[in-house]
Protein backbone atom coordinates (compact mmCIF):
# COMPACT_ATOMS: atom_id res chain seq x y z
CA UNK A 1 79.44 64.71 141.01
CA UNK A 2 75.83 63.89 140.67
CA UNK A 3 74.80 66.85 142.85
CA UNK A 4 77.32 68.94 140.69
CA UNK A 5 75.18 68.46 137.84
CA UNK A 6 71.53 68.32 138.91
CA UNK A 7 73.28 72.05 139.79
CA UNK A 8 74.74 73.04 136.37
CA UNK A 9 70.97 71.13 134.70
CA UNK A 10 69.04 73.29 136.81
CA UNK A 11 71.01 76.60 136.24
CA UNK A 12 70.78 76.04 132.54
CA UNK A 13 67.09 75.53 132.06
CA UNK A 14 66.37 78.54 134.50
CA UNK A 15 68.86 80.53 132.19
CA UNK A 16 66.91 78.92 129.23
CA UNK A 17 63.79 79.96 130.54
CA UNK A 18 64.40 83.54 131.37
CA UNK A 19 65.78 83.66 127.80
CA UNK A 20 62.13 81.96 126.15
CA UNK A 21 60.77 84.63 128.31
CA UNK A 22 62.73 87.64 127.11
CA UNK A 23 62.37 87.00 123.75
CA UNK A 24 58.83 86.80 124.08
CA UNK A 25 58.55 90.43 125.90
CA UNK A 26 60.69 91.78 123.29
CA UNK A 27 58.65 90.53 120.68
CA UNK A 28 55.49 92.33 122.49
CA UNK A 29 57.43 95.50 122.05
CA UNK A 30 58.73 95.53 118.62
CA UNK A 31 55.84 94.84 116.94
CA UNK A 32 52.82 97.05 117.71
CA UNK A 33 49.89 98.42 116.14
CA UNK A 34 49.44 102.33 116.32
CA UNK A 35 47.32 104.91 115.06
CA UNK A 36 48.81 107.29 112.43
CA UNK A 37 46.97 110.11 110.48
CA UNK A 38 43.71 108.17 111.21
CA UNK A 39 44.60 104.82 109.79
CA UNK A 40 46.14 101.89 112.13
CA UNK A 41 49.45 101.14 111.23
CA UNK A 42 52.07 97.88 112.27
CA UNK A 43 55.11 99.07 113.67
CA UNK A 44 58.73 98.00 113.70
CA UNK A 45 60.52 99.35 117.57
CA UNK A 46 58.56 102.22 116.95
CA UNK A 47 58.27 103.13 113.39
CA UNK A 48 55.74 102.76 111.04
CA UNK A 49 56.30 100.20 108.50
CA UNK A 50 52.93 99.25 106.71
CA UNK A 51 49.00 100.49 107.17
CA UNK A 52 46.99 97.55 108.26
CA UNK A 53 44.09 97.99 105.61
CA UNK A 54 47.06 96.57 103.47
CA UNK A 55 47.21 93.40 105.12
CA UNK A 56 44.06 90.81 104.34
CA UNK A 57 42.97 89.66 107.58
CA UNK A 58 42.49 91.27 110.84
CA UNK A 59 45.30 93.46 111.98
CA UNK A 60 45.74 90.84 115.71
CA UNK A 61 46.11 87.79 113.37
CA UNK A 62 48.81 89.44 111.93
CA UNK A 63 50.52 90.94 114.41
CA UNK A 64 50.37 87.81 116.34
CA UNK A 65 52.21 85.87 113.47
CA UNK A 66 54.61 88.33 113.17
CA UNK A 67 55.47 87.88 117.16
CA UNK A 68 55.53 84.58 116.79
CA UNK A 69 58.09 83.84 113.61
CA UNK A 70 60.45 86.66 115.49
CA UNK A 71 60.25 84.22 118.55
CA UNK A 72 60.71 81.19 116.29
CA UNK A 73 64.06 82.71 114.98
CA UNK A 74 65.30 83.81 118.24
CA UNK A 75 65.17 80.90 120.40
């Protein structure tokens, strides 16, 4: 039984993993920074949703917090 579980432990953090890892790539993807009509603008899975010279702070910072609170809720 012992074996059975060291098993089922070791399936579950490998499944746990690959979903840690996942949610991070997604992340990467949904929220980018592009270039629109000159200006650099955050985007949401592709669309624009706010120019960056709105944002206080550089654009990075912000895009990195905004990775990492859509990781934080998706774990």
């Amino acid at each position: 039984m012992d074996v059975f579980n060291k098993i089922i432990n070791s399936w579950k953090n490998k499944r746990r993993e690959s979903h840690e890892k996942n949610i991070g790539r997604r992340a990467e993807l949904m929220f980018q920074v592009t270039e629109y009509n000159h200006e650099l603008w955050f985007t949401h899975n592709g669309m624009l949703f706010c120019p960056c010279k709105m944002i206080s702070g550089e654009p990075t910072d912000v895009l990195s917090e905004l990775r990492a609170l859509y990781y934080a809720r998706n774990i």
